[in-house]
Protein backbone atom coordinates (compact mmCIF):
# COMPACT_ATOMS: atom_id res chain seq x y z
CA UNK A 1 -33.92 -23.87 29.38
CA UNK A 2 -33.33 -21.13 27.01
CA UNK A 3 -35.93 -20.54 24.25
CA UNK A 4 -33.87 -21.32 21.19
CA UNK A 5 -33.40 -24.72 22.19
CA UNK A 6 -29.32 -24.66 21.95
CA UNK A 7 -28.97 -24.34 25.56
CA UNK A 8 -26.17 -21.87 27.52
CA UNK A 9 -27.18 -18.32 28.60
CA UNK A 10 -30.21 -16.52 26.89
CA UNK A 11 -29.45 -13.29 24.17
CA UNK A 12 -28.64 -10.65 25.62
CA UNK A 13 -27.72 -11.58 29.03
CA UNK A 14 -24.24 -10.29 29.45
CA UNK A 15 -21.13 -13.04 30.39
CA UNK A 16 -20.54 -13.46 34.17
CA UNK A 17 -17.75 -14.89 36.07
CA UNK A 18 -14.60 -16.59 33.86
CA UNK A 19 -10.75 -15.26 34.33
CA UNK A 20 -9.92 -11.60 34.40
CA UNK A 21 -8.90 -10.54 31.02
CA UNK A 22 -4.71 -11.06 31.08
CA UNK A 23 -4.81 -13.53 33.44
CA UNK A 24 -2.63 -16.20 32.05
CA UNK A 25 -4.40 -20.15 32.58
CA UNK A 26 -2.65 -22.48 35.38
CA UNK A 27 -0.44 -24.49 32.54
CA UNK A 28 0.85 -21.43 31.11
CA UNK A 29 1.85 -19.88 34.35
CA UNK A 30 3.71 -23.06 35.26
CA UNK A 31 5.49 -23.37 32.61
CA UNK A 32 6.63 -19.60 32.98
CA UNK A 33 7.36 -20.48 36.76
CA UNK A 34 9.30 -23.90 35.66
CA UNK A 35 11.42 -21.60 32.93
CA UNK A 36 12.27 -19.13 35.47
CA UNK A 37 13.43 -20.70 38.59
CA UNK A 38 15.43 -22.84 35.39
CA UNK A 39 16.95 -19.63 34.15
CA UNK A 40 16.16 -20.34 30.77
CA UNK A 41 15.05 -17.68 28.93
CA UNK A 42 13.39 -18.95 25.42
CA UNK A 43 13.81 -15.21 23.61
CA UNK A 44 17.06 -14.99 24.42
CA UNK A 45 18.26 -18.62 23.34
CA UNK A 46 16.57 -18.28 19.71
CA UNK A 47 18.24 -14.88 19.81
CA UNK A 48 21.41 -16.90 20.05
CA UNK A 49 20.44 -19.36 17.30
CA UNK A 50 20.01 -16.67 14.96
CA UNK A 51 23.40 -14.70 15.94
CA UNK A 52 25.57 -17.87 15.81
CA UNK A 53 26.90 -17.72 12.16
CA UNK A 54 27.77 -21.61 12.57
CA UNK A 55 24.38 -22.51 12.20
CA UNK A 56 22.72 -23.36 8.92
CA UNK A 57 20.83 -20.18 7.11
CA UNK A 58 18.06 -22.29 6.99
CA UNK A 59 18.05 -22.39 10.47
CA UNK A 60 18.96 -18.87 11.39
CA UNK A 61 16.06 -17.53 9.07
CA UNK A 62 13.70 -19.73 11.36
CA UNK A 63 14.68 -18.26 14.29
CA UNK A 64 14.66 -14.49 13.06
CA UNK A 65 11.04 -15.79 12.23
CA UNK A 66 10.21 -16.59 15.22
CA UNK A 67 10.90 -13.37 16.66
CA UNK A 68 10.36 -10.99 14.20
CA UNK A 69 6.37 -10.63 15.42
CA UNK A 70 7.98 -9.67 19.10
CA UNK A 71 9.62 -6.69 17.41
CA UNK A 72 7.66 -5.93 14.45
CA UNK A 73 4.18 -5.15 14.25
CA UNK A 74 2.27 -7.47 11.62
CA UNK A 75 1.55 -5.73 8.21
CA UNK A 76 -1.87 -5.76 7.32
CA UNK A 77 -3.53 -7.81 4.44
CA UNK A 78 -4.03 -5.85 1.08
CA UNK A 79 -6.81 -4.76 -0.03
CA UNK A 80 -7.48 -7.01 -3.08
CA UNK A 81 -10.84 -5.10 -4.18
CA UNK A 82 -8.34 -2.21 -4.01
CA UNK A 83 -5.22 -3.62 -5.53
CA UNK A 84 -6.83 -4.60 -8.66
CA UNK A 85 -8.63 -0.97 -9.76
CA UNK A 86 -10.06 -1.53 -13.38
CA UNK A 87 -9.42 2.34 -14.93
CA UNK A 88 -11.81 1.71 -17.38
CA UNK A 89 -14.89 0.69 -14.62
CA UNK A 90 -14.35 2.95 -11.60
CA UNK A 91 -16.38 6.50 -11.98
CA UNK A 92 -14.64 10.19 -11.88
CA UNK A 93 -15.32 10.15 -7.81
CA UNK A 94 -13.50 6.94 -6.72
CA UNK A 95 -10.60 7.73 -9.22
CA UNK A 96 -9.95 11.26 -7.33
CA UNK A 97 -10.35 8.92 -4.13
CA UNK A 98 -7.86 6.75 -5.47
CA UNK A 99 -5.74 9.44 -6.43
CA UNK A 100 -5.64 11.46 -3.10
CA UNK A 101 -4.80 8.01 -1.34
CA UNK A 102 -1.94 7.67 -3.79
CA UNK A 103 -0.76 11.10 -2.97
CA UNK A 104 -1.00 10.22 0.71
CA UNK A 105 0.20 7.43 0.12
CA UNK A 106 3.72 8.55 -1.63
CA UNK A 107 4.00 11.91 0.19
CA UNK A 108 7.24 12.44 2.40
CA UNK A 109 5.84 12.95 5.87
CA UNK A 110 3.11 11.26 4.96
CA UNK A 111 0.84 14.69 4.62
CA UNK A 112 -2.64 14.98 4.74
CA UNK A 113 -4.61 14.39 1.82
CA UNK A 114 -5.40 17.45 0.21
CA UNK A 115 -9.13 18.23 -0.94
CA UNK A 116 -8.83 19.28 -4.82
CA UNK A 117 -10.85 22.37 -5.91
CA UNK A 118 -14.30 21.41 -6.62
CA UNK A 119 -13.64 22.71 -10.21
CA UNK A 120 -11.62 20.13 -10.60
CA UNK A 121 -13.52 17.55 -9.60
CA UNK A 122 -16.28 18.62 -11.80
CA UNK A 123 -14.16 18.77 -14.46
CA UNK A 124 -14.22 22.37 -15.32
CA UNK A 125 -10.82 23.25 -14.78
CA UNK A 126 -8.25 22.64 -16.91
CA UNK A 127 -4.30 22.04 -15.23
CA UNK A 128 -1.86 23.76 -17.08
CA UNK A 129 0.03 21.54 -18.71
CA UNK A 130 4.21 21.83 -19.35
CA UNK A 131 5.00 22.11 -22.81
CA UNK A 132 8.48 21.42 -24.86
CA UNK A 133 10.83 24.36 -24.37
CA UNK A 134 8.91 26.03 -21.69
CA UNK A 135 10.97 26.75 -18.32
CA UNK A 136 9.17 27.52 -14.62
């Protein structure tokens, strides 16, 4: 009897025994046995659904969905805390950060972000600044 009460192995004792990790359970396996020695091959006949230009759109879209996750990798969740930046309520620090992940963000070849002169950061150096009729 463990000392919380709850029952099942005491903190800290590490997990013992169970499947290998990848080791598919018995119903699964059958199932993939059952499918092969069938010759079906579920990929390939929603591939077909989707192709076949006789079926619905409706339809069609359903089965790209099903296997757009085997080809594409899932996009992560955005950042909300990120996404909605008040200007007026973020200090000079966390704008720069916010800028250099822009920059990263948007830059062809996605370059690393760059660190700004410390001037600037400090706000002692001013950018030059273009003005009307000027040429570079």
């Amino acid at each position: 009897m463990s000392l919380t009460g709850k029952g099942g192995r005491p903190p800290g004792l590490p997990k013992t025994g169970g499947r290998k990790k990848g080791t598919p359970n018995r119903t699964s396996l059958t199932l993939r046995e059952n499918l092969q020695a069938m010759g079906c091959d579920p990929g390939a006949g929603v591939a077909k659904i989707a192709e076949d230009t006789k079926n619905p759109a409706a339809v069609r879209l359903q089965a790209y969905a099903i296997l757009m996750p085997h080809m594409y990798p899932k996009l992560k969740p955005i950042d909300l805390e990120r996404a909605a930046v008040d200007p007026h309520s973020i200090n000079k620090e966390q704008a720069l950060e916010l800028a250099r992940e822009l920059i990263a963000l948007f830059s062809p070849g996605e370059a690393p972000a760059q660190k700004l002169p410390s001037l600037v950061s400090e706000g002692a150096l001013e950018l030059p600044v273009a003005k009307a009729g000027d040429e570079g």
